[in-house]
PDB file of N, CA and C in Angstrom:
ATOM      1  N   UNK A   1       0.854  -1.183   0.000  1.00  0.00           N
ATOM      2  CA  UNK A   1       0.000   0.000   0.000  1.00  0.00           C
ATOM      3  C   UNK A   1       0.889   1.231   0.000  1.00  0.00           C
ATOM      4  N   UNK A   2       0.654   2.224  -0.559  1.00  0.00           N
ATOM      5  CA  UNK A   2       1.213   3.094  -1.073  1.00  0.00           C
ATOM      6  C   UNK A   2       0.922   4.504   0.112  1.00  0.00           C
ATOM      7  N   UNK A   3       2.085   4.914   0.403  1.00  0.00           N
ATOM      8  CA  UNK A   3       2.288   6.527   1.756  1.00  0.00           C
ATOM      9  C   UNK A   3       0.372   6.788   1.565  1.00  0.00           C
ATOM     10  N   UNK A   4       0.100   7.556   0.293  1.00  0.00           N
ATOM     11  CA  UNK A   4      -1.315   7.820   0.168  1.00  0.00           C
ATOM     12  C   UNK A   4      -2.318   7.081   0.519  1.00  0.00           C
ATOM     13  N   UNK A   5      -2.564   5.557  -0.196  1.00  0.00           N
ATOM     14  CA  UNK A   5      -3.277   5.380   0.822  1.00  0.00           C
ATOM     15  C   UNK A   5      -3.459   5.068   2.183  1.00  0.00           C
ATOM     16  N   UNK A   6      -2.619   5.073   2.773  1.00  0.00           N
ATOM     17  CA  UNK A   6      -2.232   4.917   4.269  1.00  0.00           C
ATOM     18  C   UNK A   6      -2.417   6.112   4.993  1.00  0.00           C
ATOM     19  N   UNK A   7      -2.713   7.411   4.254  1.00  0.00           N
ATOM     20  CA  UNK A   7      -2.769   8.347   4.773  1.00  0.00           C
ATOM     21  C   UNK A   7      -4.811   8.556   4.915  1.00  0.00           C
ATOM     22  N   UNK A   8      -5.084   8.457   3.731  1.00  0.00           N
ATOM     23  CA  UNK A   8      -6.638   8.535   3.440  1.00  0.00           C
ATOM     24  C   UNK A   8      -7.172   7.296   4.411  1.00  0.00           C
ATOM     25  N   UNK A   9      -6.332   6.037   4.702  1.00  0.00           N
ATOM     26  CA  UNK A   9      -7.097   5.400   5.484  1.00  0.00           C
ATOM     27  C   UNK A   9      -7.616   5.530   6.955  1.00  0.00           C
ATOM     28  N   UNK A  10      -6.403   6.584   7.308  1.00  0.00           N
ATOM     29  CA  UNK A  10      -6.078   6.836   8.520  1.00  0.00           C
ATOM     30  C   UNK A  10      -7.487   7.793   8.749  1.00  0.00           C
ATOM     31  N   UNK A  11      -7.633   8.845   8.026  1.00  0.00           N
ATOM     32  CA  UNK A  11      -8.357   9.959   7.882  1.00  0.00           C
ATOM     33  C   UNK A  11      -9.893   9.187   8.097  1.00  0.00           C
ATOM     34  N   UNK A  12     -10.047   8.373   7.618  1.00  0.00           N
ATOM     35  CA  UNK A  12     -11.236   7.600   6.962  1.00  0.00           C
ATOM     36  C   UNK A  12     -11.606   6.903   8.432  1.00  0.00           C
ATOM     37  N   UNK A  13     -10.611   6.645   9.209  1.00  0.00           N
ATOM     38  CA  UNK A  13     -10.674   5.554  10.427  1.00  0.00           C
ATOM     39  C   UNK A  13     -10.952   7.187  11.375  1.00  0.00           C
ATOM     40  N   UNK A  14     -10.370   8.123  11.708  1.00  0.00           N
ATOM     41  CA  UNK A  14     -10.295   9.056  12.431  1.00  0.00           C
ATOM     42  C   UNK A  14     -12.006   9.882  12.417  1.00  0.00           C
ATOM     43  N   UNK A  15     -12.720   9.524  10.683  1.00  0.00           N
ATOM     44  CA  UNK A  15     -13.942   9.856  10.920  1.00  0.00           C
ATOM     45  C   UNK A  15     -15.102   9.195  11.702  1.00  0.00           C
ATOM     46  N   UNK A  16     -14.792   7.840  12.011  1.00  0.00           N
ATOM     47  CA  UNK A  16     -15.908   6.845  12.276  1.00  0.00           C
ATOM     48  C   UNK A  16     -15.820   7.395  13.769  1.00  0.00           C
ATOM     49  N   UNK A  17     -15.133   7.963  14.737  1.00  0.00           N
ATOM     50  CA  UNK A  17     -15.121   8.282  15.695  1.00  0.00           C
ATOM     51  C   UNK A  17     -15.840   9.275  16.459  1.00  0.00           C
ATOM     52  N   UNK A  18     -16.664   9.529  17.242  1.00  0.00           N
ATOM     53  CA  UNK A  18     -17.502  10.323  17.465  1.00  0.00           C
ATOM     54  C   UNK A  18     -16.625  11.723  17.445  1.00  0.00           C
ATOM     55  N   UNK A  19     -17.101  13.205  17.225  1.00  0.00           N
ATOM     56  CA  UNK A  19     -16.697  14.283  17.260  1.00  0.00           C
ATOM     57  C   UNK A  19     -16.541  14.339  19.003  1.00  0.00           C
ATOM     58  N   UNK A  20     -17.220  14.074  20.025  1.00  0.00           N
ATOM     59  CA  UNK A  20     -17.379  14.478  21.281  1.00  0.00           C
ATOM     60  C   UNK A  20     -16.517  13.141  21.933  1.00  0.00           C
ATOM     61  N   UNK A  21     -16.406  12.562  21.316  1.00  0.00           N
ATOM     62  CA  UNK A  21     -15.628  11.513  22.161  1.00  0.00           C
ATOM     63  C   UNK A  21     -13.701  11.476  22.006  1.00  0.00           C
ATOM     64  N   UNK A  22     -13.971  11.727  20.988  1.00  0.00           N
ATOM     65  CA  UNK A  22     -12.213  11.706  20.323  1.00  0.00           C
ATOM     66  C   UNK A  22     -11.451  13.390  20.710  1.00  0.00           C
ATOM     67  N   UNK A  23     -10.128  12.623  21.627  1.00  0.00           N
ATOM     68  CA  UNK A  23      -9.271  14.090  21.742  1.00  0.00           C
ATOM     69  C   UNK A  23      -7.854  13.700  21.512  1.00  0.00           C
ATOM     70  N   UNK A  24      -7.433  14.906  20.594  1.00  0.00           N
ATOM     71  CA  UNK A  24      -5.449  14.497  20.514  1.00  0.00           C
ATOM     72  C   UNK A  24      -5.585  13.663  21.251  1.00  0.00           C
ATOM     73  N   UNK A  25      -5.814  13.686  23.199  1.00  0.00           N
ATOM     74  CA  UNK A  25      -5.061  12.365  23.840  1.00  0.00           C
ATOM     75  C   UNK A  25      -5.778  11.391  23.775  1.00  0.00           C
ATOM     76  N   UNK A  26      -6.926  11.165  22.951  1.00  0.00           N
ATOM     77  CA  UNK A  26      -7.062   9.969  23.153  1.00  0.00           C
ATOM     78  C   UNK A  26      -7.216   8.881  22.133  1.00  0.00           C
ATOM     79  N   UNK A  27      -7.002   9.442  21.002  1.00  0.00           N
ATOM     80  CA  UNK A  27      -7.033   9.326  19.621  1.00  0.00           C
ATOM     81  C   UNK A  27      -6.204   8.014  19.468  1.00  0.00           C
ATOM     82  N   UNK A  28      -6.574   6.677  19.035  1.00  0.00           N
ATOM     83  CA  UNK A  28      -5.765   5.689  18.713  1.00  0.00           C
ATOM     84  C   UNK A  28      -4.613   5.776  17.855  1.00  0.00           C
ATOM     85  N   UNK A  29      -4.689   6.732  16.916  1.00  0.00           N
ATOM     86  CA  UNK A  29      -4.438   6.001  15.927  1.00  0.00           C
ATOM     87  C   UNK A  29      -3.200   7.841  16.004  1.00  0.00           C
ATOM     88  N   UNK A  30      -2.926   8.134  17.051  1.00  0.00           N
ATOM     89  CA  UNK A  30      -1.967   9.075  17.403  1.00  0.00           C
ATOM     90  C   UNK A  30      -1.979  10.513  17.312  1.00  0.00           C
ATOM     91  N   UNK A  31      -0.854  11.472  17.234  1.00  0.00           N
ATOM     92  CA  UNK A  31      -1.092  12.444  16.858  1.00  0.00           C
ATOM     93  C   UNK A  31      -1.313  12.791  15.134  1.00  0.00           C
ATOM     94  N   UNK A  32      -1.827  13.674  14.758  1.00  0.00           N
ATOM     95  CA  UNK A  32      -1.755  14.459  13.275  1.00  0.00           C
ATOM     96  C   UNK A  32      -0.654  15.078  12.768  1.00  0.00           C
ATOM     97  N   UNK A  33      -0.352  14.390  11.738  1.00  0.00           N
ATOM     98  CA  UNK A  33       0.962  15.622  11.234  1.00  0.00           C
ATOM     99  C   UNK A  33       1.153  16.598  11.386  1.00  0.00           C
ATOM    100  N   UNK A  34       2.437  17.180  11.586  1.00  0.00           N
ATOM    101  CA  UNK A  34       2.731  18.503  11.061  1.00  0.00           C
ATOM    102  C   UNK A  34       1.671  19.460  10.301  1.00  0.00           C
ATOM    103  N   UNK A  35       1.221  20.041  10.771  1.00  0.00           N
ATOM    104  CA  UNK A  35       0.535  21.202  10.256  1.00  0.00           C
ATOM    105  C   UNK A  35      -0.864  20.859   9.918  1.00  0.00           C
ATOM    106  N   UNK A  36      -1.202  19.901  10.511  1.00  0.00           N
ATOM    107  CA  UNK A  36      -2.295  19.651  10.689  1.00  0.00           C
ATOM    108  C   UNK A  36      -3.184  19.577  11.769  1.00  0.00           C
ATOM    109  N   UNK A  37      -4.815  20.001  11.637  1.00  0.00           N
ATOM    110  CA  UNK A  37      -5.644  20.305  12.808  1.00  0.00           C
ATOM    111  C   UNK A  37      -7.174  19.587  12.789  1.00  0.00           C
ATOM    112  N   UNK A  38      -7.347  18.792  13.588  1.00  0.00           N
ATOM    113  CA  UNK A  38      -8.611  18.557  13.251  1.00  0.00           C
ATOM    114  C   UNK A  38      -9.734  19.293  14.281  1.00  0.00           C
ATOM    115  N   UNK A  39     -10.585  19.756  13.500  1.00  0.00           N
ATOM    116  CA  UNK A  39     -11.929  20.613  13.722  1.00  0.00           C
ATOM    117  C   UNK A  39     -13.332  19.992  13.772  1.00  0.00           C
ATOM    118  N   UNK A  40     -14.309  20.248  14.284  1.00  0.00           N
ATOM    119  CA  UNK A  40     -15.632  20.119  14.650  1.00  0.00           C
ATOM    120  C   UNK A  40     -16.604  21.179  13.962  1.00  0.00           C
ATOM    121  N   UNK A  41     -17.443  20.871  13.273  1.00  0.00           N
ATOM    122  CA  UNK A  41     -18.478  22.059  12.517  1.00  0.00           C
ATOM    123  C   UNK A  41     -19.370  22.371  13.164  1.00  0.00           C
ATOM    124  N   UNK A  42     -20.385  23.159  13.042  1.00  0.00           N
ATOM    125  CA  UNK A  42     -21.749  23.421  13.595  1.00  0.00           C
ATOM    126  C   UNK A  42     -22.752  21.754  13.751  1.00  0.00           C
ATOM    127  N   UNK A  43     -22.779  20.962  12.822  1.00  0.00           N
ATOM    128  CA  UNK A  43     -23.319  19.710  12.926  1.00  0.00           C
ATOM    129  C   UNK A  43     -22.445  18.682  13.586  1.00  0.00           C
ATOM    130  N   UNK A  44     -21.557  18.930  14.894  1.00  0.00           N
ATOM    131  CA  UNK A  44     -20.875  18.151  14.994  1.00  0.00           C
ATOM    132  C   UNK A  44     -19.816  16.963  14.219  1.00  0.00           C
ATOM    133  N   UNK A  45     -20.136  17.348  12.757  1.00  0.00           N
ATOM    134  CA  UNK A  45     -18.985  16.728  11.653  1.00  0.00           C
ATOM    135  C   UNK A  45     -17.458  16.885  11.872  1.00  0.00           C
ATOM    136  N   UNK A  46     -16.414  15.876  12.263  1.00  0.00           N
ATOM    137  CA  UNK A  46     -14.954  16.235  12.008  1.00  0.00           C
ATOM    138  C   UNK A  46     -14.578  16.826  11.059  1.00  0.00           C
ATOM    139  N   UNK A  47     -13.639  17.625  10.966  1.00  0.00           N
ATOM    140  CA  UNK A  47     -12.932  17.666   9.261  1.00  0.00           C
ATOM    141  C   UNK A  47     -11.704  18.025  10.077  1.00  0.00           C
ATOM    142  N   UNK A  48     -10.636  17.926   9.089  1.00  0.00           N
ATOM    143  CA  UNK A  48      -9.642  18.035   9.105  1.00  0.00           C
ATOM    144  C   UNK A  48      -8.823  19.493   8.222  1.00  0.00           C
ATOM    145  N   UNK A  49      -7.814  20.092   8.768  1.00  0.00           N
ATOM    146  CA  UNK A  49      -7.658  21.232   8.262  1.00  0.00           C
ATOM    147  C   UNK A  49      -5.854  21.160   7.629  1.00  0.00           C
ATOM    148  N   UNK A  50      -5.468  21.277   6.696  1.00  0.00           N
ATOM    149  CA  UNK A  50      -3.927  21.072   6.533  1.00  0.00           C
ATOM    150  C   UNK A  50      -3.305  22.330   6.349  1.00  0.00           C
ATOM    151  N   UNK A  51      -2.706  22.997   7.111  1.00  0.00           N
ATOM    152  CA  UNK A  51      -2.583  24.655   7.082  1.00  0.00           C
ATOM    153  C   UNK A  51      -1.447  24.518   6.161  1.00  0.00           C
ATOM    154  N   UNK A  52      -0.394  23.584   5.857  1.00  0.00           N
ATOM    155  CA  UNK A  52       0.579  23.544   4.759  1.00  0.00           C
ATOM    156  C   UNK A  52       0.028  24.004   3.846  1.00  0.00           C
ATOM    157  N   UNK A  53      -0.949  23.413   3.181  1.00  0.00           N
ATOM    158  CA  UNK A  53      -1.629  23.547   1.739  1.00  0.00           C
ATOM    159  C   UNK A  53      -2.775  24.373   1.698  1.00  0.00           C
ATOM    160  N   UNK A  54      -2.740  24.915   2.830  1.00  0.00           N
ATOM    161  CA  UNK A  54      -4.524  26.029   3.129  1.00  0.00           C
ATOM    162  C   UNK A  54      -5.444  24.900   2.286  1.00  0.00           C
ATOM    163  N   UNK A  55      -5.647  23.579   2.653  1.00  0.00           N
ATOM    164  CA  UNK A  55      -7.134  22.719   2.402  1.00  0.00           C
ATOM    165  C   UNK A  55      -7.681  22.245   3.536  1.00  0.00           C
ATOM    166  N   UNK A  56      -8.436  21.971   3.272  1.00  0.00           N
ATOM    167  CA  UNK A  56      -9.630  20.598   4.013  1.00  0.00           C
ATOM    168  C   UNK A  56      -9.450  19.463   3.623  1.00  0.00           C
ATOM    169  N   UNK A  57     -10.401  18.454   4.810  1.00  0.00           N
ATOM    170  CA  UNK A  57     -10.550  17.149   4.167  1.00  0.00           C
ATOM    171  C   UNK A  57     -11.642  16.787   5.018  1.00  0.00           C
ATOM    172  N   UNK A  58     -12.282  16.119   4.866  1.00  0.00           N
ATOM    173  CA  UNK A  58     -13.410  15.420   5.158  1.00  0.00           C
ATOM    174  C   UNK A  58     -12.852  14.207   6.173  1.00  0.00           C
TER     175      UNK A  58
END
């Protein structure tokens, strides 16, 4: 499996997790890269923020 998808899987596993339950410390699957932040919306939805590249991710 290839850096990418290992990265999208991670992301993909980090969504199934409740917004109110999951914190940096308690997060299995560790900290977030470098320059990365994950966020909570008005509907309680995760997303993820990559300030390197000024994007999002779902």
């Amino acid at each position: 499996r290839n850096q990418l998808q290992g990265a999208m899987q991670q992301l993909n596993q980090r969504y199934l997790y409740s917004a109110s339950m999951l914190t940096a410390e308690n997060d299995p699957l560790g900290p977030l890269p470098p320059g990365w932040e994950r966020r909570v919306d008005s509907t309680d939805r995760v997303y993820f923020v990559n300030h390197n590249t000024k994007t999002t991710q779902w």
